[in-house]
Protein backbone atom coordinates (compact mmCIF):
# COMPACT_ATOMS: atom_id res chain seq x y z
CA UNK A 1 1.51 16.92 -4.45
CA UNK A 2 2.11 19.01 -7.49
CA UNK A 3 2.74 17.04 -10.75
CA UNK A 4 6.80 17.31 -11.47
CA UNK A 5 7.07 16.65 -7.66
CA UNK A 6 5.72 13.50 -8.14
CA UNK A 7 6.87 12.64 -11.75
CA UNK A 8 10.36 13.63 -10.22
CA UNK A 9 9.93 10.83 -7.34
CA UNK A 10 8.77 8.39 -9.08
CA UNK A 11 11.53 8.74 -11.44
CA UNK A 12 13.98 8.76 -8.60
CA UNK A 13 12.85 5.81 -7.52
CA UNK A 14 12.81 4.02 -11.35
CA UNK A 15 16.60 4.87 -11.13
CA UNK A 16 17.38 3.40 -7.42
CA UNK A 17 15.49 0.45 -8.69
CA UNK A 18 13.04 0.54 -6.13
CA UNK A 19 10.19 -0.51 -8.45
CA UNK A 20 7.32 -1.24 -5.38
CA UNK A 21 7.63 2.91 -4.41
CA UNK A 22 7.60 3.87 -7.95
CA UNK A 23 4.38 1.42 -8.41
CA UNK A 24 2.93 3.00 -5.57
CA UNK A 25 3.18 6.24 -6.73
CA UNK A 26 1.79 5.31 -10.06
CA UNK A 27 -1.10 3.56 -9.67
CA UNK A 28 -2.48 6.41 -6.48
CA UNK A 29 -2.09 8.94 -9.58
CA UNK A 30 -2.07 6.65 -12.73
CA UNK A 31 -4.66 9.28 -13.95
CA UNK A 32 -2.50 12.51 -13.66
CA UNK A 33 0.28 10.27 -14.88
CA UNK A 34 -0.47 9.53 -18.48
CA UNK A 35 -1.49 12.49 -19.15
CA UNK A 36 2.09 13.95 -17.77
CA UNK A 37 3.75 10.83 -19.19
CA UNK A 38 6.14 12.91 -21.34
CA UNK A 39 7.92 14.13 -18.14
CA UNK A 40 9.00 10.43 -16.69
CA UNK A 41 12.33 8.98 -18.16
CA UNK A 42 11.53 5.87 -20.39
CA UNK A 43 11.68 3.30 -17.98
CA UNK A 44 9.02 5.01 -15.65
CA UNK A 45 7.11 5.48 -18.85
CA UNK A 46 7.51 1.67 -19.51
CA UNK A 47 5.98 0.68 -16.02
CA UNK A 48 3.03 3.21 -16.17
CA UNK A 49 2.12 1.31 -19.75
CA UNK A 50 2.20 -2.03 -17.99
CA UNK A 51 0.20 -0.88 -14.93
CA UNK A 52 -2.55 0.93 -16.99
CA UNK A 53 -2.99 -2.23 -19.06
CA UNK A 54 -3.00 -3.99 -15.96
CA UNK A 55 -5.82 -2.21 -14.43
CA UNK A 56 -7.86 -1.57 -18.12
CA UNK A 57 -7.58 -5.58 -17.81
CA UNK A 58 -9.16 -5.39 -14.96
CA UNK A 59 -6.82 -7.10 -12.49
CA UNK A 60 -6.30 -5.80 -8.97
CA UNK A 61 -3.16 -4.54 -7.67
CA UNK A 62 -1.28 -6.56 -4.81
CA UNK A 63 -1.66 -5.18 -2.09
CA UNK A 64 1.47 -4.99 0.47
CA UNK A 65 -0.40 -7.59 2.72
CA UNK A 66 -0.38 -10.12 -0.35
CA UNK A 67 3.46 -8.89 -1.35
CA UNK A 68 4.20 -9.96 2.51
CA UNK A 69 2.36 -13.52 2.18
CA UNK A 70 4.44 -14.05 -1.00
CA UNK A 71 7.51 -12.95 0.38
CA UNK A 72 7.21 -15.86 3.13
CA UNK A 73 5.51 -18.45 0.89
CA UNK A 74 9.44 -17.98 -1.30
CA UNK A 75 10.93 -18.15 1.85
CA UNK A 76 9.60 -21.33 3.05
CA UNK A 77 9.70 -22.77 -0.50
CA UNK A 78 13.72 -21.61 -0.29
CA UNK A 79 14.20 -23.19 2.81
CA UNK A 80 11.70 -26.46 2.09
CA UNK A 81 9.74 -25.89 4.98
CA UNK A 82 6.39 -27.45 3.99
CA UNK A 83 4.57 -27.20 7.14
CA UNK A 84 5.30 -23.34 7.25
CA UNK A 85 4.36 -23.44 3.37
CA UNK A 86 0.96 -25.25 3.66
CA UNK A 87 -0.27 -22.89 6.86
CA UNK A 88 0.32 -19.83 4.43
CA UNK A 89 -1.38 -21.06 1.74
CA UNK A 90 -4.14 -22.57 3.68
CA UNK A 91 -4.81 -19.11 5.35
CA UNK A 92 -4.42 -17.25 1.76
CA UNK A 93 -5.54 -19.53 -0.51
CA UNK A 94 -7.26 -16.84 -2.74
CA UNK A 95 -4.48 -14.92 -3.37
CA UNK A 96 -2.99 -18.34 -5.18
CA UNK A 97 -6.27 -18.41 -7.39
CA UNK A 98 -4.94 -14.97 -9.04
CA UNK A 99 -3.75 -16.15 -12.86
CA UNK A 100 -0.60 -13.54 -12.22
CA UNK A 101 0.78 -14.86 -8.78
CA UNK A 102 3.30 -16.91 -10.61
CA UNK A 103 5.50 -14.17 -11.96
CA UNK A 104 5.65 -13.43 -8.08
CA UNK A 105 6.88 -16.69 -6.85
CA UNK A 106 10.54 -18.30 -6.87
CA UNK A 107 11.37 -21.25 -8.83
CA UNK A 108 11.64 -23.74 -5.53
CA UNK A 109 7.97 -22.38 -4.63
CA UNK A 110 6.47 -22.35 -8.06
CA UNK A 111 7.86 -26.07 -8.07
CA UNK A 112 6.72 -26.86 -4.52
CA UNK A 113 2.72 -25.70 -5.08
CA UNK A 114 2.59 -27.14 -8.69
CA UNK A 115 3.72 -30.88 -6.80
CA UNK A 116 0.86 -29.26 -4.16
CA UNK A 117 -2.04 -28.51 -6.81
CA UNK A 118 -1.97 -25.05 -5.07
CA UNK A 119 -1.43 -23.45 -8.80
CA UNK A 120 -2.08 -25.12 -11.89
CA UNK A 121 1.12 -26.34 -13.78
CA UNK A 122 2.80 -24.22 -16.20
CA UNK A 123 2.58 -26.01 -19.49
């Protein structure tokens, strides 16, 4: 894909707000990117900065398998289903020893797993 084909994309997708295809395309050429970061529009340029420090930290992207299991763990936290809740996290219970999964979850399932000791409590 040549460069302005994908800087154009990506910011295409920075102005439709859909953020997960824009990540995508970012962190597959993150490399390409910041040295072309002059050509994305300054919120694209503000989500390549967070993912490079992200990945100079040295923490792993989600994957789309781990955005799925989150989806449904804020589903069943939504609808207090506990039993659905506690399978989840018993079958994915590294993904909820990442320090970051917490800006994923909703308030009702950051809440629930606290009361759970699945994450530690926020302050």
């Amino acid at each position: 894909m040549h460069v302005l084909d994908l800087v154009a994309r990506i910011n295409n997708s920075v102005e439709e707000l859909d953020f997960a295809a824009a990540r995508m395309y970012m962190e597959e050429n993150i490399e390409i990117l910041n040295k072309n970061r002059n050509y994305l529009k300054t919120n694209a340029r503000d989500l390549l900065e967070f993912l490079t420090k992200r990945m100079e930290a040295g923490q792993q992207p989600l994957t789309r398998k781990d955005m799925a299991v989150i989806n449904a763990v804020n589903s069943y936290a939504s609808n207090f289903d506990l039993r659905g809740l506690k399978v989840v996290i018993k079958d994915h219970s590294l993904l909820f020893l990442r320090s970051d999964i917490e800006a994923y979850l909703n308030s009702d399932a950051r809440i629930i797993l606290e009361g759970m000791g699945a994450i530690p409590k926020a302050g």
